[in-house]
PDB file of N, CA and C in Angstrom:
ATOM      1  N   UNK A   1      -6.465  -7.339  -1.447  1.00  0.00           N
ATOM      2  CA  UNK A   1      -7.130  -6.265  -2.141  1.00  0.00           C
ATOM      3  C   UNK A   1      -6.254  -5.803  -3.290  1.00  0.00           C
ATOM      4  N   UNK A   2      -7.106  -5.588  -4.670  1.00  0.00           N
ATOM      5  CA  UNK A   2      -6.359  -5.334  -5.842  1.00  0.00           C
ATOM      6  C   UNK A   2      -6.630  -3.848  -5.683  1.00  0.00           C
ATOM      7  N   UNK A   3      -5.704  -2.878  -6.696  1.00  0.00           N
ATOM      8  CA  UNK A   3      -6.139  -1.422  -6.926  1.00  0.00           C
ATOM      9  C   UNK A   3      -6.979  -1.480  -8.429  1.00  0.00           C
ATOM     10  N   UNK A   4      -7.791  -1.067  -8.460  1.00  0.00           N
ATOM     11  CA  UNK A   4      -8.209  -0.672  -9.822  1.00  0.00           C
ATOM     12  C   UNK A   4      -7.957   0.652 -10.298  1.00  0.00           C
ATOM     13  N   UNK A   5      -7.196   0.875 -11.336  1.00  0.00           N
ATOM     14  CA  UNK A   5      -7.225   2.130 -11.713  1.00  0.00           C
ATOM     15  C   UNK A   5      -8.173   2.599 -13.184  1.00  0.00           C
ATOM     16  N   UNK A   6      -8.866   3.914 -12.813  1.00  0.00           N
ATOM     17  CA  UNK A   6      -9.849   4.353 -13.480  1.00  0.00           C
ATOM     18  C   UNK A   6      -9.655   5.293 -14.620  1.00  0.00           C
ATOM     19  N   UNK A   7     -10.195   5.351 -15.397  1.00  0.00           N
ATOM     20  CA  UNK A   7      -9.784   6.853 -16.725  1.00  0.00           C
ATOM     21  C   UNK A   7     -10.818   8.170 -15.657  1.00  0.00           C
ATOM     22  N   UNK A   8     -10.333   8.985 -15.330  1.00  0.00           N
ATOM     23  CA  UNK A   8     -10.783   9.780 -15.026  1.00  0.00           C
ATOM     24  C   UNK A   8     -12.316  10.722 -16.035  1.00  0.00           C
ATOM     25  N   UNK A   9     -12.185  10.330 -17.527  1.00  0.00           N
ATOM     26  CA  UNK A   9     -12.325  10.874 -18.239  1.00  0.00           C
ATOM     27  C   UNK A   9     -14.000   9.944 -18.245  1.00  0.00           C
ATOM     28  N   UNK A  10     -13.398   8.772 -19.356  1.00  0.00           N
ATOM     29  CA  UNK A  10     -14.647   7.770 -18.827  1.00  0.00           C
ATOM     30  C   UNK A  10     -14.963   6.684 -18.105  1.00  0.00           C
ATOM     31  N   UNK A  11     -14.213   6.354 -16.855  1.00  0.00           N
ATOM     32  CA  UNK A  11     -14.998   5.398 -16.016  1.00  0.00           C
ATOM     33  C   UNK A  11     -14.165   4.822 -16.521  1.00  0.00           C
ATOM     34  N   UNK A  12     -13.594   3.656 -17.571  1.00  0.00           N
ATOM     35  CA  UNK A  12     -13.052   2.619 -17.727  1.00  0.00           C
ATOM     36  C   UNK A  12     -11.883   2.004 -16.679  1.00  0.00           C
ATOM     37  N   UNK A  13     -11.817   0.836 -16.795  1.00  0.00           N
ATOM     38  CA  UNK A  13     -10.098   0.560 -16.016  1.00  0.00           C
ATOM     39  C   UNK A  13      -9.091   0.475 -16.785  1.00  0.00           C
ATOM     40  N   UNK A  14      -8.034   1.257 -16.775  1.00  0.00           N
ATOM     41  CA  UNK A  14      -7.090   2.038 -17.319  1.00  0.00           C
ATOM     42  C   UNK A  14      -6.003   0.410 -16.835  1.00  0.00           C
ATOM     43  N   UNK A  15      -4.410   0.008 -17.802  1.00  0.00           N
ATOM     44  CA  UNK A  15      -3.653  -0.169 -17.509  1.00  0.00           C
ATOM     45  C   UNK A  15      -2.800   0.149 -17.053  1.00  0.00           C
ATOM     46  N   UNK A  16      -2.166   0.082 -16.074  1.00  0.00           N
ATOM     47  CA  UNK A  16      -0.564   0.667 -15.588  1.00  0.00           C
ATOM     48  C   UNK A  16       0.795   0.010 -16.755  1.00  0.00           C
ATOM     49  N   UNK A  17       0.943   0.649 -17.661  1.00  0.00           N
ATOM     50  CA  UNK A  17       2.338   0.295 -18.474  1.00  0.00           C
ATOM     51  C   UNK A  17       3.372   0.222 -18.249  1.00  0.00           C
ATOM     52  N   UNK A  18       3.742   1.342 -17.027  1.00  0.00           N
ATOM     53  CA  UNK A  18       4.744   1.676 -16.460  1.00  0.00           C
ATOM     54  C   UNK A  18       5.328   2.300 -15.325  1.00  0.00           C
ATOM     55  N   UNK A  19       5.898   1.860 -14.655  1.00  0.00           N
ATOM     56  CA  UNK A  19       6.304   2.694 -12.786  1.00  0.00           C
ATOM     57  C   UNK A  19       7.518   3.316 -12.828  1.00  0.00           C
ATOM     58  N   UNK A  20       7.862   4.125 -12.527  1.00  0.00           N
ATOM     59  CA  UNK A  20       9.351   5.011 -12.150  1.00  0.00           C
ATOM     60  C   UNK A  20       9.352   5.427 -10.803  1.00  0.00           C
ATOM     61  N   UNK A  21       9.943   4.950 -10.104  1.00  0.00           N
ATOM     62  CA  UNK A  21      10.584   5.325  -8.360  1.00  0.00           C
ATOM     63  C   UNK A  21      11.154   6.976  -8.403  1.00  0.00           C
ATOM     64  N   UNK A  22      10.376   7.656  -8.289  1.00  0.00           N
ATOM     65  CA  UNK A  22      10.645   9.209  -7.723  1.00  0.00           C
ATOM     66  C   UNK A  22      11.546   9.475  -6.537  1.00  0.00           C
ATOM     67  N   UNK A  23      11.353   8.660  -5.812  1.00  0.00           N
ATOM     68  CA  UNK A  23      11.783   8.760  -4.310  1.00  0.00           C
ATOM     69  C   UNK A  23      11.616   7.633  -3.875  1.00  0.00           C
ATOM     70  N   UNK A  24      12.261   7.138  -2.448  1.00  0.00           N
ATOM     71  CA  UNK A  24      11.942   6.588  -1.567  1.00  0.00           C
ATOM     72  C   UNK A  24      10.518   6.268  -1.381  1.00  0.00           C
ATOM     73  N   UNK A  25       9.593   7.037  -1.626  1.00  0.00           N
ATOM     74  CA  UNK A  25       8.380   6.895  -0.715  1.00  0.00           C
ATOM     75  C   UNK A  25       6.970   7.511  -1.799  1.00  0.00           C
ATOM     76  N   UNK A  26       7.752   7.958  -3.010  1.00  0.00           N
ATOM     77  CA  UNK A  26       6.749   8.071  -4.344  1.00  0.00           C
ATOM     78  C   UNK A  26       7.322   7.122  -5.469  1.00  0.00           C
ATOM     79  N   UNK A  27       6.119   6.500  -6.203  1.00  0.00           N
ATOM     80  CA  UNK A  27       6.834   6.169  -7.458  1.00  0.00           C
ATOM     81  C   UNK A  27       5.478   6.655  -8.333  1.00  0.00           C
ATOM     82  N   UNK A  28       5.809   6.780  -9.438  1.00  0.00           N
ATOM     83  CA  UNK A  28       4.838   7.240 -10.422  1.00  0.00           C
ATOM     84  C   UNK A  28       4.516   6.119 -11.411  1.00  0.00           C
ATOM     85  N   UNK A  29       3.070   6.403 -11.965  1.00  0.00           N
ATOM     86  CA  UNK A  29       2.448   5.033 -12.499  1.00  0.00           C
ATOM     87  C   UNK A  29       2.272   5.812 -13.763  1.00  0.00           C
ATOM     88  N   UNK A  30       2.701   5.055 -14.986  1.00  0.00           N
ATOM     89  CA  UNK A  30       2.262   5.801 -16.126  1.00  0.00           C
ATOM     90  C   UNK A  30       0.720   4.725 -17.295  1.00  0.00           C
ATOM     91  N   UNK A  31      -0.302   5.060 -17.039  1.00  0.00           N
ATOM     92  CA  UNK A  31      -1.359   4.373 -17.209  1.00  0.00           C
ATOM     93  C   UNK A  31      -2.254   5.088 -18.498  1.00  0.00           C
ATOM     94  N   UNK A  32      -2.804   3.684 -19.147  1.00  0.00           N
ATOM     95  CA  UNK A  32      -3.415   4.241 -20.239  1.00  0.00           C
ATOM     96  C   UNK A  32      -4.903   3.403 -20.068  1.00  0.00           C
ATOM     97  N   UNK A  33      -5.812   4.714 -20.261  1.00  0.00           N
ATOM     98  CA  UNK A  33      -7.525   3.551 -20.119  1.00  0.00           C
ATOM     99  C   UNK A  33      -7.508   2.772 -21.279  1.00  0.00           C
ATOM    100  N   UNK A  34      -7.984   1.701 -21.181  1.00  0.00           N
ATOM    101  CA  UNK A  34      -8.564   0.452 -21.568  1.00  0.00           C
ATOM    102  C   UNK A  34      -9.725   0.666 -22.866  1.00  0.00           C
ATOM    103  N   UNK A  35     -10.503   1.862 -22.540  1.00  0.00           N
ATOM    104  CA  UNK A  35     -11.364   1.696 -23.420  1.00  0.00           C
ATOM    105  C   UNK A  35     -11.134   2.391 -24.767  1.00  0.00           C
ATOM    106  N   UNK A  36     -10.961   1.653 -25.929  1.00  0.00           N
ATOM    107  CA  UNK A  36     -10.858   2.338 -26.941  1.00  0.00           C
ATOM    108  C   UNK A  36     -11.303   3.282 -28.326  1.00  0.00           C
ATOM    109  N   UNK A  37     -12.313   3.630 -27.276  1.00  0.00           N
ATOM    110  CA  UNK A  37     -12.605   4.944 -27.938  1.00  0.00           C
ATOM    111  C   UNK A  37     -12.142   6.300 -27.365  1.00  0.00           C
ATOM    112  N   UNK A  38     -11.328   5.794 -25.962  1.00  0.00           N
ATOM    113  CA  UNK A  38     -11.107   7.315 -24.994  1.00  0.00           C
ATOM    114  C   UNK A  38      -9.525   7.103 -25.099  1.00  0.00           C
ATOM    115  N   UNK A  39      -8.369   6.060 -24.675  1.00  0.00           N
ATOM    116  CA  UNK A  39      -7.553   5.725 -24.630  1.00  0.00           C
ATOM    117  C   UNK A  39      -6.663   7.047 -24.554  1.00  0.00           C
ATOM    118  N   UNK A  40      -7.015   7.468 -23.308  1.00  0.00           N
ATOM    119  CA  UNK A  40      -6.631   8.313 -22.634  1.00  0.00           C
ATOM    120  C   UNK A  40      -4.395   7.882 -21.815  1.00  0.00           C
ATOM    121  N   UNK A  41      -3.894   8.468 -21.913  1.00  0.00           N
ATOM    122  CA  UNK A  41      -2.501   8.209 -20.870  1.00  0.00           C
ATOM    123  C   UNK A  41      -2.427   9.075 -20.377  1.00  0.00           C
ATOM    124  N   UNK A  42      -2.374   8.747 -18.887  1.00  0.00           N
ATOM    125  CA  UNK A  42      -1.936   9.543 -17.829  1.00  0.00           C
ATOM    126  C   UNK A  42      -1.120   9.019 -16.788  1.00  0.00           C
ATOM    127  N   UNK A  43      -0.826  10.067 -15.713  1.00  0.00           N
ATOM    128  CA  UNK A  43       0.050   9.093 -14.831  1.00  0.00           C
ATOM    129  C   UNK A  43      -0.491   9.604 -13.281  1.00  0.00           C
ATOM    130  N   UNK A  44      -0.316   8.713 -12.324  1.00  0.00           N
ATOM    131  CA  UNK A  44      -0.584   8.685 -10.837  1.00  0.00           C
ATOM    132  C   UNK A  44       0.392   8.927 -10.093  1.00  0.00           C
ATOM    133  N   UNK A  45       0.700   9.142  -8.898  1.00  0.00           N
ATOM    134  CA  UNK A  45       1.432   9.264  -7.800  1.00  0.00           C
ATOM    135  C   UNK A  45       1.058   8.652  -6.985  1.00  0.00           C
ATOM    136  N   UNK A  46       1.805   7.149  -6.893  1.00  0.00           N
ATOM    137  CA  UNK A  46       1.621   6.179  -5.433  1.00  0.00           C
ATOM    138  C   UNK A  46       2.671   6.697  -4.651  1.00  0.00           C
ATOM    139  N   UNK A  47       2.126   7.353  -3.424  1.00  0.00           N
ATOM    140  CA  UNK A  47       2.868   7.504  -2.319  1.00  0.00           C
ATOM    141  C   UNK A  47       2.599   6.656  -0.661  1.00  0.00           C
ATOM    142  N   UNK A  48       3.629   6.437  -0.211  1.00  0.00           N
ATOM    143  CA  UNK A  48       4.056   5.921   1.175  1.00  0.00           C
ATOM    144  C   UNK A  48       3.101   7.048   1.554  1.00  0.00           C
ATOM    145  N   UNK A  49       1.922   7.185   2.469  1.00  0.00           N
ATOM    146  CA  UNK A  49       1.395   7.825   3.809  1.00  0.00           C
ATOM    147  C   UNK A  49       2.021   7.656   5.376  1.00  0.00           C
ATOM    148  N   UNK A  50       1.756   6.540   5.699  1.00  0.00           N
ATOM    149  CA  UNK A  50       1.804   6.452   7.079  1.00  0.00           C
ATOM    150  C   UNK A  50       2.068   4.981   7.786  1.00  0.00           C
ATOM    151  N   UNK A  51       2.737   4.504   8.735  1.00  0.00           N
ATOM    152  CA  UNK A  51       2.760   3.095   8.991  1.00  0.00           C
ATOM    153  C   UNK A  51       1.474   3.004  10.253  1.00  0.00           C
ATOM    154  N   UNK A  52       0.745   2.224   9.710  1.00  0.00           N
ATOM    155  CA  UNK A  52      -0.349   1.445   9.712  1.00  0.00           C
ATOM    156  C   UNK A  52      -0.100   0.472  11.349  1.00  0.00           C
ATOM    157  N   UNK A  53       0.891  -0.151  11.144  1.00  0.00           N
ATOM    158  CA  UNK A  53       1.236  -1.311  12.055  1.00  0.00           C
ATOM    159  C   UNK A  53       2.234  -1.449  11.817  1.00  0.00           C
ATOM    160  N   UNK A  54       3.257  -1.304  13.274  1.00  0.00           N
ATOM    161  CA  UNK A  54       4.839  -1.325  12.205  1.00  0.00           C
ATOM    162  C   UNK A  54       5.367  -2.889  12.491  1.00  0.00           C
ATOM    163  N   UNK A  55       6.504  -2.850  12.224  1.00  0.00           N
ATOM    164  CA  UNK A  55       6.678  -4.184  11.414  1.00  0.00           C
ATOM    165  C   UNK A  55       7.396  -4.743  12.763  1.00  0.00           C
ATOM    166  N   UNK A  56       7.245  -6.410  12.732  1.00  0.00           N
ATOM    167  CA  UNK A  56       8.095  -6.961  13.876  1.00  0.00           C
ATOM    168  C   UNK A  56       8.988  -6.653  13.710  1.00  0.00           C
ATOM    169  N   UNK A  57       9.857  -6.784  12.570  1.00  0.00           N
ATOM    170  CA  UNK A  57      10.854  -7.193  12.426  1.00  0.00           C
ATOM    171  C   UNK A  57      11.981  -5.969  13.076  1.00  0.00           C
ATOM    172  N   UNK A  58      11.408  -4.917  13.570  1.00  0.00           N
ATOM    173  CA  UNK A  58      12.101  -3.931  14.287  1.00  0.00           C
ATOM    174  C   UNK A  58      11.979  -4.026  15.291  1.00  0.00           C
ATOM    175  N   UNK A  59      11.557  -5.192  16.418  1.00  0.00           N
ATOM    176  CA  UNK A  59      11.552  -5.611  17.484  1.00  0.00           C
ATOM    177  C   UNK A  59      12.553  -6.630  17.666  1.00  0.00           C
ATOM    178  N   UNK A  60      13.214  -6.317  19.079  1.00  0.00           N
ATOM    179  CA  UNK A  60      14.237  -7.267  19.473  1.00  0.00           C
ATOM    180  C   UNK A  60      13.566  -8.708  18.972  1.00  0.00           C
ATOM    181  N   UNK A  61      14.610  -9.519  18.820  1.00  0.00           N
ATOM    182  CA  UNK A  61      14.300 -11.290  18.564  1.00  0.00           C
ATOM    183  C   UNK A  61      13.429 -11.482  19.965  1.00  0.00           C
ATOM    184  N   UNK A  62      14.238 -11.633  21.149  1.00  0.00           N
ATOM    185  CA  UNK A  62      13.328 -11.960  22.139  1.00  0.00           C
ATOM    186  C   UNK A  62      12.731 -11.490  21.964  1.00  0.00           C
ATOM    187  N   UNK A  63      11.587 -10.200  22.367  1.00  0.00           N
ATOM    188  CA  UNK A  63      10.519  -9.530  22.204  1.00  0.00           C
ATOM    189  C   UNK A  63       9.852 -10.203  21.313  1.00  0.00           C
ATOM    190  N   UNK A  64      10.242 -10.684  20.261  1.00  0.00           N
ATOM    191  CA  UNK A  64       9.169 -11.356  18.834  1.00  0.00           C
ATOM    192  C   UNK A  64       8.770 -12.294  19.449  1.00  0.00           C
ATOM    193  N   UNK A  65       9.420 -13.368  19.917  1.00  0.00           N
ATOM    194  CA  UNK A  65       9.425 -15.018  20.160  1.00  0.00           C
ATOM    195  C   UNK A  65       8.111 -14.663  21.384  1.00  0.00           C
ATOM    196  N   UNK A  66       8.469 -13.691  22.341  1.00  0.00           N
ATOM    197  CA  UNK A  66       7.689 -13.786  23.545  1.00  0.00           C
ATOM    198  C   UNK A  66       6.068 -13.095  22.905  1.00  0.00           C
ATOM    199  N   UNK A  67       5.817 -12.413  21.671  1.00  0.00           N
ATOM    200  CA  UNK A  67       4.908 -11.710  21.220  1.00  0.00           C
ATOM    201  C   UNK A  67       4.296 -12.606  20.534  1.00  0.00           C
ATOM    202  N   UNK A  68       4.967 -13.424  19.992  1.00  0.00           N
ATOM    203  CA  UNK A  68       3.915 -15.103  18.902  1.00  0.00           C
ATOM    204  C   UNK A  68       3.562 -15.547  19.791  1.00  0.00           C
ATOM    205  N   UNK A  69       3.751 -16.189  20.721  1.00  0.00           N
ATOM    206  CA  UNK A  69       3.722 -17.092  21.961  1.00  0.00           C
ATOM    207  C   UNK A  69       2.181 -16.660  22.293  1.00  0.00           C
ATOM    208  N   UNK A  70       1.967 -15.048  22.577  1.00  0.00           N
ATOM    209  CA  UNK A  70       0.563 -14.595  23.393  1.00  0.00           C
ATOM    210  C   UNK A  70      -0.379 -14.932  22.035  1.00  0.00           C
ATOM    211  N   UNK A  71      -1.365 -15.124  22.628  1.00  0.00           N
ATOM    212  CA  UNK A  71      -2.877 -15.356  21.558  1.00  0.00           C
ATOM    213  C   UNK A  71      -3.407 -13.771  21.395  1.00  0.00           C
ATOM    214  N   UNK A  72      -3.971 -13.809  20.127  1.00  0.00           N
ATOM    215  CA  UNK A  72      -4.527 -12.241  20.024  1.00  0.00           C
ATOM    216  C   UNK A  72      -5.257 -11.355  20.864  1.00  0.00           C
ATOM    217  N   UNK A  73      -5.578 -11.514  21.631  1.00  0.00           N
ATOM    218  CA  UNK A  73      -6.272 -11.186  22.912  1.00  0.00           C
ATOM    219  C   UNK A  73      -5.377 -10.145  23.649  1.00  0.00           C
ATOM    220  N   UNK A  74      -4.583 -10.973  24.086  1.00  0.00           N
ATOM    221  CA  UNK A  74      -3.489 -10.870  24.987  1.00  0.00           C
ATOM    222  C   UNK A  74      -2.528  -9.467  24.075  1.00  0.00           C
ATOM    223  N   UNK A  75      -2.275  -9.862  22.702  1.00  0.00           N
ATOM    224  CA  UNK A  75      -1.050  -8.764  21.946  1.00  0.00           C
ATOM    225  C   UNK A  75      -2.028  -7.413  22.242  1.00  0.00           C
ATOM    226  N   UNK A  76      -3.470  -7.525  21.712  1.00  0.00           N
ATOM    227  CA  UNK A  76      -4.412  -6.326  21.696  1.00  0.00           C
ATOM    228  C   UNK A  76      -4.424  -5.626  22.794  1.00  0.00           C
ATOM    229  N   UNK A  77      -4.652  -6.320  24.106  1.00  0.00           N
ATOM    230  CA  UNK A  77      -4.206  -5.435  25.856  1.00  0.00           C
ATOM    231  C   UNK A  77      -2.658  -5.152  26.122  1.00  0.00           C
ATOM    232  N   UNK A  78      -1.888  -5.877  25.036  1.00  0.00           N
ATOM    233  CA  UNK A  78      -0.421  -5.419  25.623  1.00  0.00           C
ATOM    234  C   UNK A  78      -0.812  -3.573  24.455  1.00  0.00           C
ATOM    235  N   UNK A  79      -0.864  -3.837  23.652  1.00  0.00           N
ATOM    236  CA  UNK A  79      -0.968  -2.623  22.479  1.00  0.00           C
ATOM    237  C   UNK A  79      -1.981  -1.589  22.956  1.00  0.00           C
ATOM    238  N   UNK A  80      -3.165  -1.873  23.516  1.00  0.00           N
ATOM    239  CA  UNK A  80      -3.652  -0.918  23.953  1.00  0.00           C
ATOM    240  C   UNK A  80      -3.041   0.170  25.533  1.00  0.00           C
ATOM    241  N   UNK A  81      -2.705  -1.073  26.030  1.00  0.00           N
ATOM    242  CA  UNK A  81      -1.693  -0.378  27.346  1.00  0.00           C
ATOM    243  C   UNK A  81      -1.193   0.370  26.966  1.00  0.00           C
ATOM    244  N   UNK A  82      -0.208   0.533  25.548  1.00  0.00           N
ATOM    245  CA  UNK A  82       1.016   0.929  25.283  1.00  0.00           C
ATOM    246  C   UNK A  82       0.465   2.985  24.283  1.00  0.00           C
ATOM    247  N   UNK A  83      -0.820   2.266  24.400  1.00  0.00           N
ATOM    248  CA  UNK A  83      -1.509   3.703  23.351  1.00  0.00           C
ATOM    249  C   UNK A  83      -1.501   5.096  24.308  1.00  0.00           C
TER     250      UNK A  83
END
C-alpha cells in the first residue's frame, strides 16, 4: 500500500519534497500539490501510533525457529491463548 498525499485545498496529489525526523517517532513531510493552478506547500506529521504485531525479532532465537516450524493455524491458537 502506497500513501497518497492530498492538497487539502483542491483535491490534487500533492508531492512530498522533503522529510525532517522530529523525534524518534515523528518526522515531518514538507509537501507541495501538484496542481498548478493551486500549488499550495504545506507540511504533515507522520507519526509512530501503535505496534500492530510486534516484531520476531524480539523473541528468543529458539522461540523463532520453534514459531516458523507451526503452520498458521497453529501460531493464531498459540496468540489467541496468549490474548
Amino acid at each position: 500500500m502506497s500513501v497518497r498525499v492530498r492538497c487539502k485545498v483542491c483535491g490534487e496529489i500533492a508531492t512530498i519534497q522533503d522529510s525532517v525526523v522530529a523525534s524518534g517517532e515523528l518526522k515531518k513531510l514538507y509537501c507541495t500539490c501538484n496542481n498548478p493552478e493551486c500549488g499550495m506547500g504545506f507540511s504533515l506529521n507522520l507519526e509512530f501510533d501503535r505496534v500492530l504485531s510486534p516484531s520476531a525479532l524480539l523473541m528468543p532465537p529458539e522461540l523463532r525457529d520453534k514459531f516458523a516450524r507451526m503452520n498458521r493455524k497453529q501460531q493464531q491458537e498459540l496468540f489467541s491463548k496468549l490474548a
